[in-house]
Protein backbone atom coordinates (compact mmCIF):
# COMPACT_ATOMS: atom_id res chain seq x y z
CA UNK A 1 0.00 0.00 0.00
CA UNK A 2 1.44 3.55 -1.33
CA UNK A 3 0.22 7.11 0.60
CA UNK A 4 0.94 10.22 -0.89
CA UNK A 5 -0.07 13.53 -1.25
CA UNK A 6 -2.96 13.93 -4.05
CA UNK A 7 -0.12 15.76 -5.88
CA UNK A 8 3.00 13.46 -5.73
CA UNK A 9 3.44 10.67 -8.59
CA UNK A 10 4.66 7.02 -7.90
CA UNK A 11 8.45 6.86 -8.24
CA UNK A 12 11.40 4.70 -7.48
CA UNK A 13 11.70 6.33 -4.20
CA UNK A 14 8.05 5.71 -3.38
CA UNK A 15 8.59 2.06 -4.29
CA UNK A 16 11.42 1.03 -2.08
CA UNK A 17 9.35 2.30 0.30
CA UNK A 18 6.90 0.95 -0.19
CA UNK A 19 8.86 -2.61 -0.42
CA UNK A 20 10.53 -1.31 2.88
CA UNK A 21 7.51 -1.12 5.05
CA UNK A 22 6.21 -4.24 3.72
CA UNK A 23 9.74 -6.05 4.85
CA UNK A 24 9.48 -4.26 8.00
CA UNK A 25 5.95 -5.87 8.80
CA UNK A 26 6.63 -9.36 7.69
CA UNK A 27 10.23 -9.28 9.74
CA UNK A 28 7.64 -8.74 12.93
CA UNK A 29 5.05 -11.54 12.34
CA UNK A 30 7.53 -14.15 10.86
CA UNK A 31 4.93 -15.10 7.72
CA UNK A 32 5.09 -15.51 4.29
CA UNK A 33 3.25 -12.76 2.37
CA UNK A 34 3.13 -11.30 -1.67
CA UNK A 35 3.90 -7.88 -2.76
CA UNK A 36 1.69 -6.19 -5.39
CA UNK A 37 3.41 -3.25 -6.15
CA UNK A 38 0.72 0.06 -7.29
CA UNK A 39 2.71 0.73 -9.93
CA UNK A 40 5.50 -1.09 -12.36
CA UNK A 41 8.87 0.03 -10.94
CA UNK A 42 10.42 2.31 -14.19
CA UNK A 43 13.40 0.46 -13.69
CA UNK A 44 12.05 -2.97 -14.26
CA UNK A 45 11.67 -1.45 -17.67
CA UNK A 46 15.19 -0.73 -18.14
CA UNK A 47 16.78 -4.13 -17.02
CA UNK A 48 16.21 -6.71 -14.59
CA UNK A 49 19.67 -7.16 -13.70
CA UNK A 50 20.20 -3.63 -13.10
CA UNK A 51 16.70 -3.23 -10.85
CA UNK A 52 17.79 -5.80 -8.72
CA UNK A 53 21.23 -4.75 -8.13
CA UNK A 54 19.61 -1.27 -7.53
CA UNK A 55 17.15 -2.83 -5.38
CA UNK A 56 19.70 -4.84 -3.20
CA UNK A 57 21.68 -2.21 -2.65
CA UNK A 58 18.69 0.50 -1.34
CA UNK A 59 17.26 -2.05 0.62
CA UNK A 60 20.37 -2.90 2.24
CA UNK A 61 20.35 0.92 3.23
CA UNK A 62 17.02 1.09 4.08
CA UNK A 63 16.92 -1.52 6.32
CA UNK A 64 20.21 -1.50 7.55
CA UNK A 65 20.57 -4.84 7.55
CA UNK A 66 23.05 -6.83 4.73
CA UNK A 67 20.66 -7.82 1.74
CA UNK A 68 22.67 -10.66 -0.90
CA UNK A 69 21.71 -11.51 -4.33
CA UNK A 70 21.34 -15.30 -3.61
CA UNK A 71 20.09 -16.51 -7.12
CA UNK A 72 19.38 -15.02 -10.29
CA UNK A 73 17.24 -16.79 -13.14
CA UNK A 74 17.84 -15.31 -16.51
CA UNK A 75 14.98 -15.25 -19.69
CA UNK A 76 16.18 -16.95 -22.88
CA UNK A 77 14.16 -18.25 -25.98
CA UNK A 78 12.91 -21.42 -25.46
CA UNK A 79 15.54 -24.10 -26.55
CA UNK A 80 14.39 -26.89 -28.86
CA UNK A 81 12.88 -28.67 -28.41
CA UNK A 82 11.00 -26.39 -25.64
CA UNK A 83 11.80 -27.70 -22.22
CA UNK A 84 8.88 -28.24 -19.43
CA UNK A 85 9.31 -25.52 -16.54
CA UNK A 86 12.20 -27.11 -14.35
CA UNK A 87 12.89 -26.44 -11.13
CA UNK A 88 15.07 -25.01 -8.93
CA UNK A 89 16.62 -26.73 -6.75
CA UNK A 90 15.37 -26.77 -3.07
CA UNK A 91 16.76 -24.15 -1.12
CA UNK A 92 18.10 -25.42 2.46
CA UNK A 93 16.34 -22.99 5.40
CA UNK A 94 18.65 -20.67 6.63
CA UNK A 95 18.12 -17.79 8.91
CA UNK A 96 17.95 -15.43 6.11
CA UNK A 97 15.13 -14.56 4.98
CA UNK A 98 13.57 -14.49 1.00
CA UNK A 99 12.37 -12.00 -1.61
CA UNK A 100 12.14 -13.42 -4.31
CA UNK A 101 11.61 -10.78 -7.08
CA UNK A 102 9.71 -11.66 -10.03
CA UNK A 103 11.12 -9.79 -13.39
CA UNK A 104 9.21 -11.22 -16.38
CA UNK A 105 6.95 -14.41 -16.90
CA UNK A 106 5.34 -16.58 -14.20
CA UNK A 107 7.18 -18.88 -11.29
CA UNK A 108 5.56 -20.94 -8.91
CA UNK A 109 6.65 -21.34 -5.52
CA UNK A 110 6.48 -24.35 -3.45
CA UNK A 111 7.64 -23.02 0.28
CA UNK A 112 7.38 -25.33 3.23
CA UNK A 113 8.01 -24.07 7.40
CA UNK A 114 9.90 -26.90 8.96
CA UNK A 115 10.40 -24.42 11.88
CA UNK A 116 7.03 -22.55 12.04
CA UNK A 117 3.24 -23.60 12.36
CA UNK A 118 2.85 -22.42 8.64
CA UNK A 119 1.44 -24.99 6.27
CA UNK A 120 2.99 -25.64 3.14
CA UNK A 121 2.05 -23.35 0.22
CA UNK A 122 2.39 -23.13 -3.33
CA UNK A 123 2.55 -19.48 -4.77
CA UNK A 124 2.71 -18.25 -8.11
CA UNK A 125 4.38 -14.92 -8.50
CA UNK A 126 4.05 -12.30 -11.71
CA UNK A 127 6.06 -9.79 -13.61
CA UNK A 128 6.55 -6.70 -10.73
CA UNK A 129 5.43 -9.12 -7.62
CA UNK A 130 7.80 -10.09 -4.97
CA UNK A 131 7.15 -12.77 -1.99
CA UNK A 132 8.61 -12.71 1.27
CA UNK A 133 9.75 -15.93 2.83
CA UNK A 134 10.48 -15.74 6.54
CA UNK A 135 14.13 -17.43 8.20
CA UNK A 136 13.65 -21.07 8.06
CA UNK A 137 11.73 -20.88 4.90
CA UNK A 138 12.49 -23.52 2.65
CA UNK A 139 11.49 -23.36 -1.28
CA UNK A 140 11.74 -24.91 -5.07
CA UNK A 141 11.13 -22.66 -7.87
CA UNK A 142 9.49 -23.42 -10.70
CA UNK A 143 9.84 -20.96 -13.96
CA UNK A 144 7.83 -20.89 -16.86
CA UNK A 145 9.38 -20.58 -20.32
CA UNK A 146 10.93 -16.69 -20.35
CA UNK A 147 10.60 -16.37 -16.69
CA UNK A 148 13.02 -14.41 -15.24
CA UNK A 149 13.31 -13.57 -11.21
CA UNK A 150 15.71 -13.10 -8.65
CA UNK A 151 16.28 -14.38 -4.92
CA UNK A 152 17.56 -11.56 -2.60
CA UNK A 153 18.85 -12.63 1.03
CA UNK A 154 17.90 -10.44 3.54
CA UNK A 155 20.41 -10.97 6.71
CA UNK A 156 19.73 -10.63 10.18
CA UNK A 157 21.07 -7.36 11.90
CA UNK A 158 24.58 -7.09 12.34
């Protein structure tokens, strides 16, 4: 959720805030939740590698807490003949927690709590959505043809 005054636009800066607050609740109640952004980020548009780097790196600030790319999942054509989606494979939990950023196409998540009272769930994420995954979190990815998303590791205070 964005607030503004009537006259202010959605920006960059508005995002990561956006995406800040959200981390900041989810960090407090410890559960998996999804991110639909008000507005496509302009620099999704330019390049996903670039957003995310950008991302990391103001959320890192924001939060002062250390944020790692852990996994990045490039878009290609299809090869031939064109695979099934295959996925990634399962993450071990660690007391890091997840956002996994989606950049273009679909992915599914398949998440489990081995640590928590949260069921199992399976999640399927868009282009501009991003899903929190607590510490302890364990997950496969599945992309679909084109899909391309990134896994950002959000560290626990220093």
């Amino acid at each position: 959720m964005q607030w503004g005054e009537a006259r202010e636009q959605p920006g960059e800066e508005n995002h990561l805030r956006e995406i800040a607050g959200f981390l900041a609740e989810r960090r407090r109640v410890l559960r998996p939740a999804v991110l639909w952004p008000q507005a496509e980020p302009r620099g999704l548009r330019a390049g996903f590698d670039g957003y995310l780097a950008f991302l990391r790196a103001e959320l890192a600030v924001l939060l002062e807490q250390p944020v790692h790319l852990a996994q990045l999942v490039p878009a290609g054509p299809p090869a031939s003949p064109p695979p099934s989606p295959s996925p990634s494979p399962g993450c071990p939990a660690t007391e890091a927690a997840a956002l996994i950023v989606q950049g273009a196409g679909a992915v599914g998540v398949a998440a489990s709590f081995p640590r928590r009272t949260v069921r199992d769930q399976h999640i399927r994420l868009r282009a501009g959505e991003l899903l929190y995954l607590p510490p302890g979190a364990r997950y496969t990815l599945t992309g679909t043809d084109g899909a391309r998303y990134g896994v950002l590791s959000i560290l626990p205070p220093r």
